[in-house]
C-alpha atoms as a PDB file:
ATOM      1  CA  UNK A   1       0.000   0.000   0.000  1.00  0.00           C
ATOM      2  CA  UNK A   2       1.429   3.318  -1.014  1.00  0.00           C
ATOM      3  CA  UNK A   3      -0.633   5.337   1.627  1.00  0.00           C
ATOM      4  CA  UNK A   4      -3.163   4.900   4.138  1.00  0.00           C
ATOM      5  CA  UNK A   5      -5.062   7.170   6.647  1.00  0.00           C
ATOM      6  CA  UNK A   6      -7.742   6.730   9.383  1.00  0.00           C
ATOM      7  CA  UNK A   7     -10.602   9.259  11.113  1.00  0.00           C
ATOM      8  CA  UNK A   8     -13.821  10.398  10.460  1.00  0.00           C
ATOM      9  CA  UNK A   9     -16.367   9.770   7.822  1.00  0.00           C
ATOM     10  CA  UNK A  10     -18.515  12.058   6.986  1.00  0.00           C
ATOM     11  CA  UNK A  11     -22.025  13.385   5.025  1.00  0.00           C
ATOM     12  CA  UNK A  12     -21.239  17.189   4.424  1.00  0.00           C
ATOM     13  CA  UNK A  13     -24.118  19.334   3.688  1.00  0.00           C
ATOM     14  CA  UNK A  14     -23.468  23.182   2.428  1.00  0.00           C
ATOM     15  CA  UNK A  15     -25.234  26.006   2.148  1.00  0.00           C
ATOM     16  CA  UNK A  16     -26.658  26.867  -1.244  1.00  0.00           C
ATOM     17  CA  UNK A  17     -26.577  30.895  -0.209  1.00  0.00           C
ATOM     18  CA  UNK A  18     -23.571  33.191   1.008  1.00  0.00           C
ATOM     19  CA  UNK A  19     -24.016  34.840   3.629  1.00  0.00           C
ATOM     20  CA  UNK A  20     -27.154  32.723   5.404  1.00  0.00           C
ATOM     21  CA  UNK A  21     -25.704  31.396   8.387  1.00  0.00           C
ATOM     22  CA  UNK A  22     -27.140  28.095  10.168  1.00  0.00           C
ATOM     23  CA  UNK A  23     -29.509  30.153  12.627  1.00  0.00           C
ATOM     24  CA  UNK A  24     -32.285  30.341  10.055  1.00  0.00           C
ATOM     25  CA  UNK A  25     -34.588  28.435   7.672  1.00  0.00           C
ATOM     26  CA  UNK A  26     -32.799  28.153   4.070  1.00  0.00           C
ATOM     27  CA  UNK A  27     -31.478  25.689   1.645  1.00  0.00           C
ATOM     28  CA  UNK A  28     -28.523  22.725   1.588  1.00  0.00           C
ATOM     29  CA  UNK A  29     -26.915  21.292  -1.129  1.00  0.00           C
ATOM     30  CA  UNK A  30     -25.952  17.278  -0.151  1.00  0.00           C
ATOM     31  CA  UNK A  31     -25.215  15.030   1.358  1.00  0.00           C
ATOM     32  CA  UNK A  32     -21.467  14.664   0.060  1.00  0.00           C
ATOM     33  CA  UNK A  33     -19.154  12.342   1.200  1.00  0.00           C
ATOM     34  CA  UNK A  34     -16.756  14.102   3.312  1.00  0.00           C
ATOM     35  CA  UNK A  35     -13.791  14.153   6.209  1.00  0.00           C
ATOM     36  CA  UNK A  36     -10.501  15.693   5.877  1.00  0.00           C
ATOM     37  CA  UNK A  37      -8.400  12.411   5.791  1.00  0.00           C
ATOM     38  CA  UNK A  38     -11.308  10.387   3.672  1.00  0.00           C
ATOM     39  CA  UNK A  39     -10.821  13.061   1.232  1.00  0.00           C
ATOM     40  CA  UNK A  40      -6.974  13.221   1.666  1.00  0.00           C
ATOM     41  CA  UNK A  41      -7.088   9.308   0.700  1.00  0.00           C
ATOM     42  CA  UNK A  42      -9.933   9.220  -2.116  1.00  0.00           C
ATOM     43  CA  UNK A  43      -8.109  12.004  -4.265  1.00  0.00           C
ATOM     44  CA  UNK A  44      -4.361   9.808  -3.677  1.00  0.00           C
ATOM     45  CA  UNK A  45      -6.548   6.897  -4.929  1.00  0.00           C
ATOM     46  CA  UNK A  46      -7.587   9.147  -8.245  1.00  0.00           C
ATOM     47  CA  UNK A  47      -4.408  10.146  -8.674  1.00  0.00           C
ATOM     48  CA  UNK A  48      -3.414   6.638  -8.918  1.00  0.00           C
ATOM     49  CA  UNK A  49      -1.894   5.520  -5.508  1.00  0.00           C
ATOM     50  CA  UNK A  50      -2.834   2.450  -3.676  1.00  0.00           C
ATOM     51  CA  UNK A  51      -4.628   3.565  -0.916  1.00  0.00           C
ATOM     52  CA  UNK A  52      -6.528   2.214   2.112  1.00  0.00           C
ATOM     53  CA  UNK A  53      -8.232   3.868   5.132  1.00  0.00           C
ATOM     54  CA  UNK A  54      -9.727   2.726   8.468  1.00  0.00           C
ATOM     55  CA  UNK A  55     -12.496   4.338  10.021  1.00  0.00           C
ATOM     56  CA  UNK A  56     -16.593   3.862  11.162  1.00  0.00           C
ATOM     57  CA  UNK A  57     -19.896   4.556   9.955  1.00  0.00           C
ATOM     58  CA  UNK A  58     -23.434   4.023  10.713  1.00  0.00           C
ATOM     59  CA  UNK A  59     -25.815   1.475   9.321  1.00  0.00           C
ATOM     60  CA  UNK A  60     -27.249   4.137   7.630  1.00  0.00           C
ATOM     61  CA  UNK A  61     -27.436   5.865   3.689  1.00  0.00           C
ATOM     62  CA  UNK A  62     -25.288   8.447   4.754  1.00  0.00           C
ATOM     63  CA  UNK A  63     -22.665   5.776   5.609  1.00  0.00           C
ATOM     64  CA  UNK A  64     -23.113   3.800   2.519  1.00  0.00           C
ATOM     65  CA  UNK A  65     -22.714   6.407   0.617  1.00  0.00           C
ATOM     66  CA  UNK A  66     -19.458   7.001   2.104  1.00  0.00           C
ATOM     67  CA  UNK A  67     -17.769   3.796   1.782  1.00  0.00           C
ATOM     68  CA  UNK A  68     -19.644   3.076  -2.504  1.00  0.00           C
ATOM     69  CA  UNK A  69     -17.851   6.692  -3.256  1.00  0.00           C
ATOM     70  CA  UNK A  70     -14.353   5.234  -1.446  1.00  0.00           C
ATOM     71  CA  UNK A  71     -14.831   1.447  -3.240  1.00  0.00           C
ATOM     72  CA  UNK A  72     -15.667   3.563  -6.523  1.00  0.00           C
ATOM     73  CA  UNK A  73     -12.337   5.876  -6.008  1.00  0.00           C
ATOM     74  CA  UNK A  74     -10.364   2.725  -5.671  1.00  0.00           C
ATOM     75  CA  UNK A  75      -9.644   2.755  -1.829  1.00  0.00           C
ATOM     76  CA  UNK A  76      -9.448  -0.711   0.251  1.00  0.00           C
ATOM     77  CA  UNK A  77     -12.186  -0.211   2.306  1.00  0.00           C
ATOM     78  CA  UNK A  78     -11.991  -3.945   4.083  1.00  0.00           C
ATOM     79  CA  UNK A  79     -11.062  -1.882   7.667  1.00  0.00           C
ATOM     80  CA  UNK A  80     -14.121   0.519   7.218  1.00  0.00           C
ATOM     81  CA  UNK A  81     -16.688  -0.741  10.090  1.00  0.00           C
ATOM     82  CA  UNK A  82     -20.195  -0.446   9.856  1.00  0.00           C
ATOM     83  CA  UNK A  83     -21.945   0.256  13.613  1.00  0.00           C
ATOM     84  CA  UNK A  84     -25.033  -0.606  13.950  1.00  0.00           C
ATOM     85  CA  UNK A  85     -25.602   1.404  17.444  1.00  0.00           C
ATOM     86  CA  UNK A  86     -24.558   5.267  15.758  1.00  0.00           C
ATOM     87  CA  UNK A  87     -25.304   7.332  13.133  1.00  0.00           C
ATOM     88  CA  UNK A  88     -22.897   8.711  10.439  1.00  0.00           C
ATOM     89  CA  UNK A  89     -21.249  11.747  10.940  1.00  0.00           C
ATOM     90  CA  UNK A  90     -22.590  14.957   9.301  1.00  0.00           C
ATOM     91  CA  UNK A  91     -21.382  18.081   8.992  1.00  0.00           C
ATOM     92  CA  UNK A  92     -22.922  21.250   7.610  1.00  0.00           C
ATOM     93  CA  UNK A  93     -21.348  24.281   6.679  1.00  0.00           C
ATOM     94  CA  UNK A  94     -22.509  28.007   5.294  1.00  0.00           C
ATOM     95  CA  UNK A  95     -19.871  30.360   4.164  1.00  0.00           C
ATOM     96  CA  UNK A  96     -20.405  34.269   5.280  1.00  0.00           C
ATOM     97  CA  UNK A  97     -19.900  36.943   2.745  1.00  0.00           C
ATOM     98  CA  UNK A  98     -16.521  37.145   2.944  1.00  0.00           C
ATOM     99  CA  UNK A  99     -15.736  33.321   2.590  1.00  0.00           C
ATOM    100  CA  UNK A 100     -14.939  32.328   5.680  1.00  0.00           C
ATOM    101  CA  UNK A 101     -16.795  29.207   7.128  1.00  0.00           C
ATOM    102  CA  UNK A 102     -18.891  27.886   9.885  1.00  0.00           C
ATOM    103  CA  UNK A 103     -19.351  24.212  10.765  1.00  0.00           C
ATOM    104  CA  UNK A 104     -21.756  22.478  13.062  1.00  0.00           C
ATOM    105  CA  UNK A 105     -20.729  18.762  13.204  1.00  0.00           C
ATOM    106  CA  UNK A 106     -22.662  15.688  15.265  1.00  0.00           C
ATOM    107  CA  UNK A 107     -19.239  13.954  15.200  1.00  0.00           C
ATOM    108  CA  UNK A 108     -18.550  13.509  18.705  1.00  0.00           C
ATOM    109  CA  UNK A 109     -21.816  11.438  19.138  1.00  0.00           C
ATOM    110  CA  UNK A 110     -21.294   9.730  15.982  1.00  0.00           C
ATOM    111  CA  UNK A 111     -19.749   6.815  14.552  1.00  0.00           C
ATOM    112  CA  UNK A 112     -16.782   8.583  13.791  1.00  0.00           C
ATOM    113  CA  UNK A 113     -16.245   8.990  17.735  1.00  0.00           C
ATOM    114  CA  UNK A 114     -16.277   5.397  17.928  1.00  0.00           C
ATOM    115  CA  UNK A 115     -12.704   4.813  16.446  1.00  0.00           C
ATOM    116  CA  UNK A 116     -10.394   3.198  18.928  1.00  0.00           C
ATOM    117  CA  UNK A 117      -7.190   1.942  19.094  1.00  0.00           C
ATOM    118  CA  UNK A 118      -7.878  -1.532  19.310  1.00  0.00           C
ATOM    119  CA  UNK A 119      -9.052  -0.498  15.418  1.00  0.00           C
ATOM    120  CA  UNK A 120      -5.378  -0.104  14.649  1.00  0.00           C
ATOM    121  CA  UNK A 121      -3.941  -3.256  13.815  1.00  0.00           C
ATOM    122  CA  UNK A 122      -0.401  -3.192  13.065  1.00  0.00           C
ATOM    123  CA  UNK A 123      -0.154  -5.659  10.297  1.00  0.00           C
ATOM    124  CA  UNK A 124      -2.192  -3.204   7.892  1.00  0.00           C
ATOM    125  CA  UNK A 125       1.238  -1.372   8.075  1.00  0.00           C
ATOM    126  CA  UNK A 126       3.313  -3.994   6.502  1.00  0.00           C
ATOM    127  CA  UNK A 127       4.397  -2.474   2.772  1.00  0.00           C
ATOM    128  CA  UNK A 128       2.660   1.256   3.733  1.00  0.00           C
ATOM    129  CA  UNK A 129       4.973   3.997   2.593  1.00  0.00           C
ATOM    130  CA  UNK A 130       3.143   7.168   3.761  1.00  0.00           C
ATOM    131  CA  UNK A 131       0.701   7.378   6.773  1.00  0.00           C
ATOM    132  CA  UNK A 132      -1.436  10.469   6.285  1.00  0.00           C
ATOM    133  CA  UNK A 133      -3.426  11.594  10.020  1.00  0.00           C
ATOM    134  CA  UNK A 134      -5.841  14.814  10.156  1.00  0.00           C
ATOM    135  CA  UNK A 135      -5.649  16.925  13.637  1.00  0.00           C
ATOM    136  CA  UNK A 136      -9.368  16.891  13.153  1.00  0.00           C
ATOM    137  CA  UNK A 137      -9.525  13.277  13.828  1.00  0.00           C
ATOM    138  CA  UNK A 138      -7.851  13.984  17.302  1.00  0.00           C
ATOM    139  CA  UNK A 139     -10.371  16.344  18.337  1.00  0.00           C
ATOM    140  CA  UNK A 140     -13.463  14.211  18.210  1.00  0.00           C
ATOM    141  CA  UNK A 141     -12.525  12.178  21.384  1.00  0.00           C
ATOM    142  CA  UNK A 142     -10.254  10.314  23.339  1.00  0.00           C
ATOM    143  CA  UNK A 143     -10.940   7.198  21.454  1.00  0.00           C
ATOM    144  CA  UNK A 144      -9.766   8.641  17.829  1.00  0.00           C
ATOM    145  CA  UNK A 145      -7.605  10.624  19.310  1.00  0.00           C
ATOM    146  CA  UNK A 146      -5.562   8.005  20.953  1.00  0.00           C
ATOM    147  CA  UNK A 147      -5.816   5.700  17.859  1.00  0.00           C
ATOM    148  CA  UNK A 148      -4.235   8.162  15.864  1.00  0.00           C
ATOM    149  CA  UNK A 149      -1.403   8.569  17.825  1.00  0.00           C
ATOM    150  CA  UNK A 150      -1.206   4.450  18.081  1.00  0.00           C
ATOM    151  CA  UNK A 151      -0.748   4.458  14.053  1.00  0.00           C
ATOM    152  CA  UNK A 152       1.823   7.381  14.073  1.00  0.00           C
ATOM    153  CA  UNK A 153       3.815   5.465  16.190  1.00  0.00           C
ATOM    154  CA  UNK A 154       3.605   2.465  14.868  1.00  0.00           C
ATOM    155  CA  UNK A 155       4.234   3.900  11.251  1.00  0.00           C
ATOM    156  CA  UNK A 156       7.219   5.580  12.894  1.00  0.00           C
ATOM    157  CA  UNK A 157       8.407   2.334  14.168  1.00  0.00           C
ATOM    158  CA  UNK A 158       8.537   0.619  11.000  1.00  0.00           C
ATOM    159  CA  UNK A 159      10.444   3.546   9.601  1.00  0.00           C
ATOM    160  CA  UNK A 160       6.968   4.844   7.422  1.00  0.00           C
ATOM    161  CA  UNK A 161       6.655   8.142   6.731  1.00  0.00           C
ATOM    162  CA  UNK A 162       3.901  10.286   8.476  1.00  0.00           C
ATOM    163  CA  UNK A 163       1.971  12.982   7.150  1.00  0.00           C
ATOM    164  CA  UNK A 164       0.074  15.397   9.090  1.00  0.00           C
ATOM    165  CA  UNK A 165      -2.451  18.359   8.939  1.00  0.00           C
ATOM    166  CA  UNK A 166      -3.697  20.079  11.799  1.00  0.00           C
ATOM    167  CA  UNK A 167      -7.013  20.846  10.514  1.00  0.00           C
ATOM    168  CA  UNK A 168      -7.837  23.323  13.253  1.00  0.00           C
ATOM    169  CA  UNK A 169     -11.178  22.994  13.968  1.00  0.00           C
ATOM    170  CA  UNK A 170     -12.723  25.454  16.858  1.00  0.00           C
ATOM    171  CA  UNK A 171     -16.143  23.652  16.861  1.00  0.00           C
ATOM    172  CA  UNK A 172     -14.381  20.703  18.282  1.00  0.00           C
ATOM    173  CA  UNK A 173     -11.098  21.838  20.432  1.00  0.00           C
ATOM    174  CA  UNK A 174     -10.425  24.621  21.836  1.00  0.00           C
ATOM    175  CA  UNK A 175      -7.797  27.061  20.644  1.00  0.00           C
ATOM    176  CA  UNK A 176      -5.335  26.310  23.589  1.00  0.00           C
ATOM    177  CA  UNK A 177      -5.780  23.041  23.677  1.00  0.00           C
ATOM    178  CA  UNK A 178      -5.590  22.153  20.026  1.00  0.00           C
ATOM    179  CA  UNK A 179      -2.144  23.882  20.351  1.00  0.00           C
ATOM    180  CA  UNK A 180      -0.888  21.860  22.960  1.00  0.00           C
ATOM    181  CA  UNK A 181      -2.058  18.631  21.443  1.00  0.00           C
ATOM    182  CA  UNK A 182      -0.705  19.507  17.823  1.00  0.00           C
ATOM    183  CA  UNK A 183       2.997  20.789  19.485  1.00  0.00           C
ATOM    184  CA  UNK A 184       2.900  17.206  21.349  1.00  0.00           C
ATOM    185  CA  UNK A 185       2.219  15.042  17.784  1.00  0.00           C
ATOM    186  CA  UNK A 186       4.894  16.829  16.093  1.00  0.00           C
ATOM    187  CA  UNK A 187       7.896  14.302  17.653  1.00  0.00           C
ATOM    188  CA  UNK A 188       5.949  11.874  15.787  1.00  0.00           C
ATOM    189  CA  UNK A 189       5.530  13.478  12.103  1.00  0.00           C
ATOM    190  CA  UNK A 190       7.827  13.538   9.269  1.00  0.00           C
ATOM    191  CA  UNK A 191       6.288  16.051   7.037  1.00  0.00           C
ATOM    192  CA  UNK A 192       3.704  18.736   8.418  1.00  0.00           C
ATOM    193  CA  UNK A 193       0.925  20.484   5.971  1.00  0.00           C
ATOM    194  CA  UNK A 194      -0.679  23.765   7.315  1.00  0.00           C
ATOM    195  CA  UNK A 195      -2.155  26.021   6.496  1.00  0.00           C
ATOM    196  CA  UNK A 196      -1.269  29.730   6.764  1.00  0.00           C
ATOM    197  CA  UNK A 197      -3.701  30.963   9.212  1.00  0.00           C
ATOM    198  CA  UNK A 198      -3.181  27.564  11.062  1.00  0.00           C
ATOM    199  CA  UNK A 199       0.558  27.849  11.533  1.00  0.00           C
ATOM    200  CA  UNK A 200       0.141  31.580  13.032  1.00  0.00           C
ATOM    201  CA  UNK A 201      -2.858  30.544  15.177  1.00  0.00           C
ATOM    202  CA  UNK A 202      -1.046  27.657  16.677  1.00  0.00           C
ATOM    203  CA  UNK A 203       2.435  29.589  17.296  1.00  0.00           C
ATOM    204  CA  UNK A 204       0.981  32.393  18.983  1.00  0.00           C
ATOM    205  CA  UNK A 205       0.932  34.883  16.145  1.00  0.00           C
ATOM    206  CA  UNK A 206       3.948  36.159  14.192  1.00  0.00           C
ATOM    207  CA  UNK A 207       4.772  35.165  10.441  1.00  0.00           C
ATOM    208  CA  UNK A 208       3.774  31.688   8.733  1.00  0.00           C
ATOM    209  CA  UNK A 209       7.932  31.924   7.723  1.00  0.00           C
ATOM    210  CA  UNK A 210       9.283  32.801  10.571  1.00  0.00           C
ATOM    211  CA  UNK A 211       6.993  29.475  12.341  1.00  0.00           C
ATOM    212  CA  UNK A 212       7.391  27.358   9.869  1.00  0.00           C
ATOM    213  CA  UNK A 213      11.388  27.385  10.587  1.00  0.00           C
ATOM    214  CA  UNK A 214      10.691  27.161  14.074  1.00  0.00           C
ATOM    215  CA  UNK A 215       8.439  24.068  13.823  1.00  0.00           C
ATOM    216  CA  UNK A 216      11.571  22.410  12.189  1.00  0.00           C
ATOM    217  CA  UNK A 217      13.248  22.109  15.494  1.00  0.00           C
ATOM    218  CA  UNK A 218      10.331  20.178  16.930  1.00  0.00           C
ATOM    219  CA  UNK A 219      10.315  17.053  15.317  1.00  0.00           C
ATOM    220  CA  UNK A 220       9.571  17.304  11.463  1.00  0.00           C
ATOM    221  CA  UNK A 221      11.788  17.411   8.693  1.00  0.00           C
ATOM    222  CA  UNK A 222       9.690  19.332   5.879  1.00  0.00           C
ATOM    223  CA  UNK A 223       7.186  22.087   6.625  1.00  0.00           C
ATOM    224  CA  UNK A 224       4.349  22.839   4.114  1.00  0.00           C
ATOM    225  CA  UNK A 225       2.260  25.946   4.519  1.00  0.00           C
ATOM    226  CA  UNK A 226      -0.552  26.153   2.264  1.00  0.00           C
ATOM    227  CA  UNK A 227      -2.063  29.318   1.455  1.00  0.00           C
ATOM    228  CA  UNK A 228      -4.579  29.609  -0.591  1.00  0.00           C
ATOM    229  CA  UNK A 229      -4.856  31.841  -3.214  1.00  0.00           C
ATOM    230  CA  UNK A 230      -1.281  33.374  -2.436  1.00  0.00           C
ATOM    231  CA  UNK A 231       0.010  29.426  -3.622  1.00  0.00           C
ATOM    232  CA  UNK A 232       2.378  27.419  -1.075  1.00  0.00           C
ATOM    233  CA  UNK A 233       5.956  27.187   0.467  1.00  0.00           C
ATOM    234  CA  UNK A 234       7.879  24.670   1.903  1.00  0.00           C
ATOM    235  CA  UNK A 235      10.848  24.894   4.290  1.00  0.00           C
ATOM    236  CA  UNK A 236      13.466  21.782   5.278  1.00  0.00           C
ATOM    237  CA  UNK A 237      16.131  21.310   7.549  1.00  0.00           C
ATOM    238  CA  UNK A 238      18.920  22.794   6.105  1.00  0.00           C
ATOM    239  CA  UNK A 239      17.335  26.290   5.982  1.00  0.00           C
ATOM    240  CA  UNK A 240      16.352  25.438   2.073  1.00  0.00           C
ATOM    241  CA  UNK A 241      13.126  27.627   0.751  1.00  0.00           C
ATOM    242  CA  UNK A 242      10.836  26.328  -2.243  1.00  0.00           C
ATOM    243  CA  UNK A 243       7.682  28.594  -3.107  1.00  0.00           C
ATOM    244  CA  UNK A 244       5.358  28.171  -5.627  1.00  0.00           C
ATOM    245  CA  UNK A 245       2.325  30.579  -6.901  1.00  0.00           C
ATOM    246  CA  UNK A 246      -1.177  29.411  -7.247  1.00  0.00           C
ATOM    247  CA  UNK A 247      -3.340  28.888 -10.361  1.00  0.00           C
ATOM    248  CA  UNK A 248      -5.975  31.554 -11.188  1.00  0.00           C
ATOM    249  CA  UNK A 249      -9.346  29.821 -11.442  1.00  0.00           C
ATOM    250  CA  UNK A 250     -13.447  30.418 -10.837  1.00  0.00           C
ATOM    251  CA  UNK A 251     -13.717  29.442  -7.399  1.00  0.00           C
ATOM    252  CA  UNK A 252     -17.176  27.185  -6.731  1.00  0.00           C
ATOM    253  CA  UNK A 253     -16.451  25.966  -3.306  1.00  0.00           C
ATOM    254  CA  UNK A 254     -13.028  25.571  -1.402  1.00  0.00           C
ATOM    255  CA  UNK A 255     -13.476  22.728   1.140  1.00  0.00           C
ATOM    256  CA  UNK A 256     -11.585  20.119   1.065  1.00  0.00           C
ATOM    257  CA  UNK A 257      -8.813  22.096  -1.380  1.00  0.00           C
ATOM    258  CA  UNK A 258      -6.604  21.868   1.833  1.00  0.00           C
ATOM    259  CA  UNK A 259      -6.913  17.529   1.800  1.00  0.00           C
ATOM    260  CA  UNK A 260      -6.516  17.436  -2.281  1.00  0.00           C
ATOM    261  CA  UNK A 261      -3.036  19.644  -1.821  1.00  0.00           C
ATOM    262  CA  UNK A 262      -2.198  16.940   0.805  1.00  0.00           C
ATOM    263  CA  UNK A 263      -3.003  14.363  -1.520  1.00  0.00           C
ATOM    264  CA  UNK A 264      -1.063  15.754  -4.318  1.00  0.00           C
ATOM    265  CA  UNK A 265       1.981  16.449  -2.322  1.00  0.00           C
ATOM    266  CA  UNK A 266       2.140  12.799  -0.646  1.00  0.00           C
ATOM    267  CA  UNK A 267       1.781  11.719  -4.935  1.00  0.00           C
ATOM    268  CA  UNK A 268       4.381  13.893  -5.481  1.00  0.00           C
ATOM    269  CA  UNK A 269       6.905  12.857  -2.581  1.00  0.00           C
ATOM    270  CA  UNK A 270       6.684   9.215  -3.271  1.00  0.00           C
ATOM    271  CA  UNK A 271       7.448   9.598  -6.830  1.00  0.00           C
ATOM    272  CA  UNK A 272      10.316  11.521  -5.368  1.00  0.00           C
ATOM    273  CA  UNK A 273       9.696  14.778  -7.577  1.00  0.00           C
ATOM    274  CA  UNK A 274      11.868  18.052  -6.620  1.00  0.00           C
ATOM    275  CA  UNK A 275       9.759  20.039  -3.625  1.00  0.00           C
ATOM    276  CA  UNK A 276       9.382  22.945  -6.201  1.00  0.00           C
ATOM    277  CA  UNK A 277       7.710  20.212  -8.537  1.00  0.00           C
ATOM    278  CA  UNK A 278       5.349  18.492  -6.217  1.00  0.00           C
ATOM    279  CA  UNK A 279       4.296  21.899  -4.969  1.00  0.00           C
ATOM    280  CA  UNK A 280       3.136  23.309  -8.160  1.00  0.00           C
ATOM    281  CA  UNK A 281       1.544  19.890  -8.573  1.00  0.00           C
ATOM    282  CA  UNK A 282      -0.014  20.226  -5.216  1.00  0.00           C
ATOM    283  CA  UNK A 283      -1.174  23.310  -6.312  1.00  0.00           C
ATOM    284  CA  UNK A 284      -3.051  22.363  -9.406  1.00  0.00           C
ATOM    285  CA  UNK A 285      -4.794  19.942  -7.746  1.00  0.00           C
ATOM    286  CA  UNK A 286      -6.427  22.004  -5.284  1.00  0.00           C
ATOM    287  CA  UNK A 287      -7.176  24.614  -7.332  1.00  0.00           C
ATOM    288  CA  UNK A 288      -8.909  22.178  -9.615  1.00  0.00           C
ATOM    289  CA  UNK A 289     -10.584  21.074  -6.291  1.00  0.00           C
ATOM    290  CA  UNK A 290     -11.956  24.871  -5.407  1.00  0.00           C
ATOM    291  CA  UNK A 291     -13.788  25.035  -9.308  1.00  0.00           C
ATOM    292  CA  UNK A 292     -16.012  22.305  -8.289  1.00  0.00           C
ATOM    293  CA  UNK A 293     -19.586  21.823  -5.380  1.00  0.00           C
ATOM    294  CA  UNK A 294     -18.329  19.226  -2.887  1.00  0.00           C
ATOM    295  CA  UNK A 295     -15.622  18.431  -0.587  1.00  0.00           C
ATOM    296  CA  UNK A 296     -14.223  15.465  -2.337  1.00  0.00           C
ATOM    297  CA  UNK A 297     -14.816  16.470  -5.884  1.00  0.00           C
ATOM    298  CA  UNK A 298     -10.884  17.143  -6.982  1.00  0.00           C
ATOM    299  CA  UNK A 299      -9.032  15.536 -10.053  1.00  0.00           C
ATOM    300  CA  UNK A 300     -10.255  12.925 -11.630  1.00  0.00           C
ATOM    301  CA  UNK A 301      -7.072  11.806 -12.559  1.00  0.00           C
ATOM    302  CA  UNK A 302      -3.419  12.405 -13.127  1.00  0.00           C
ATOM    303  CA  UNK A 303      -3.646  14.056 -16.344  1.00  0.00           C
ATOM    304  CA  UNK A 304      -5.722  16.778 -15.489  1.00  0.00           C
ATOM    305  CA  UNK A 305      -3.509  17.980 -13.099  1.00  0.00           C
ATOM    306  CA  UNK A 306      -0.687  18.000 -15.369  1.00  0.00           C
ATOM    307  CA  UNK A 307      -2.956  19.308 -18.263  1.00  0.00           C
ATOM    308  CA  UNK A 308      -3.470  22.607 -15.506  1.00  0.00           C
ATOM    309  CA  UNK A 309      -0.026  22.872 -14.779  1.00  0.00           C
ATOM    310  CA  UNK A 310       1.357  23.088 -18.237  1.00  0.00           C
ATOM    311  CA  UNK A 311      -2.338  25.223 -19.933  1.00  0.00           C
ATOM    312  CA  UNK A 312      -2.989  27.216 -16.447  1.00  0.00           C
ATOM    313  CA  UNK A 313      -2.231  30.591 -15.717  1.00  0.00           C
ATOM    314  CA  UNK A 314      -0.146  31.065 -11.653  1.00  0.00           C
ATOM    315  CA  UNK A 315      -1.026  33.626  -9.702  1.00  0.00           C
ATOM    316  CA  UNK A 316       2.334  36.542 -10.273  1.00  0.00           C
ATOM    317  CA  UNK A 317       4.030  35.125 -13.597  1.00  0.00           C
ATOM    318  CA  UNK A 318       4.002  36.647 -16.088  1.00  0.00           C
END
């Protein structure tokens, strides 16, 4: 297996109008299948790695749905559980007028919540190159959270690689103590992906630089800051800088751009491109992510990503 992940499952429902908030009577668009590391591992299936995930759903539609869209994507699926006792995890979310979003999830009373460790079995590790984990996973409960720090450190054991992405969410953890949780995990990752905002929430302020080099001396060996519209940079030990722009596209809806880039970058890594490379790749890909309505709706494919990156316009070159 080229890459695996584990967390929550989701049925995402969105807002059809900016700017009407979840406090009054209006329209959704859903359900889509959703969860930062389920789309993380769907679009490295599309891209073409062999990918596998382990997580829980409900006996339910929404959870059926999830795990037909994974099957269809190519992802092993054979360590997704169906519970009969919960339901599926939804989240909905409504964007305010200037883009920002608001979530309210069911997840810690879902089936999501209902990943443990004893889920983790170390065999499924045997041949995995990458191990991709989501912060967001970590703040559902004690049960995920402690499960995802059981496959970090068994990937670390067997010498495979671990990716990781904050994914600050405020609806779940607190500020303060998502910070102290994510500046714990780090002994255990290998290559970080965070965003801009994230990486200036979670050191206290100052510039997404200027943290990124610091987070270097804390355990991981290649810092990626995504940020949106302005593109992406990456810093390694070594003091060595790569930046590349972003693509100029309609945007539709930006979730789950953040889990495509992560996607694209692991792709990238493992077929040991140059970090300049792999983030202009990783860049294409999520902005081919942000032109389309739901979370998981990125590439189709390999070739569309490179058809972007050699036709598509970046954001400052001329």
């Amino acid at each position: 297996m080229d890459v695996i992940s584990l967390g929550e499952l989701i049925a995402e429902f969105v807002r059809v109008h900016r700017g009407v908030m979840h406090d009054v009577a209006d329209l959704y668009m859903g359900p889509f299948p959703s969860g930062a590391p389920a789309i993380t591992i769907d679009s490295a299936a599309r891209l073409g790695l062999n990918a596998g995930f382990i997580g829980v759903v409900g006996n339910d539609d929404f959870g059926h749905m999830i795990i037909n869209r994974l099957r269809r994507d190519g992802v092993d699926t054979l360590r997704v559980i169906i519970d009969n006792d919960s339901i599926t995890g939804l989240a909905f979310v409504a964007y305010d007028q200037s883009g920002s979003r608001r979530f309210v999830f069911n997840l810690k009373w879902s089936s999501s919540a209902k990943l443990t460790p004893s889920l983790i079995n170390p065999d499924y590790f045997t041949g995995v190159r990458v191990l991709h984990v989501s912060g967001s996973t970590m703040y559902i409960g004690k049960g995920p959270r402690d499960a995802c720090i059981k496959a970090m450190s068994e990937a670390r054991r067997r010498g495979v690689l671990v990716s990781y992405d904050p994914n600050v969410r405020v609806e779940l953890m607190s500020i303060n103590d998502t910070r102290e949780l994510f500046l714990n995990s780090l002994r255990l990752v290998n290559v970080l992906l965070i965003s801009e905002e994230e990486v200036n929430v979670l050191m206290g302020g100052g510039g997404a630089l200027e943290n990124a080099i610091k987070l270097l001396n804390k355990g991981p060996e290649i810092i990626v800051v995504k940020r949106g519209v302005n593109g992406s940079f990456a810093v390694s030990r070594g003091n060595q800088y790569h930046e590349e722009y972003a693509f100029e596209v309609n945007e539709v809806d930006p979730t789950g751009a953040g889990d495509v880039f992560n996607a694209a970058f692991i792709y990238g890594y493992l077929k040991g491109w140059g970090i300049n490379q792999i983030l202009k790749f990783a860049n294409a890909a999520a902005a081919i992510k942000v032109t389309r309505m739901g979370p998981m709706e990125g590439p189709g494919g390999i070739n569309e990503v490179l058809e972007l990156m050699r036709k598509g316009k970046q954001r400052g070159v001329k």
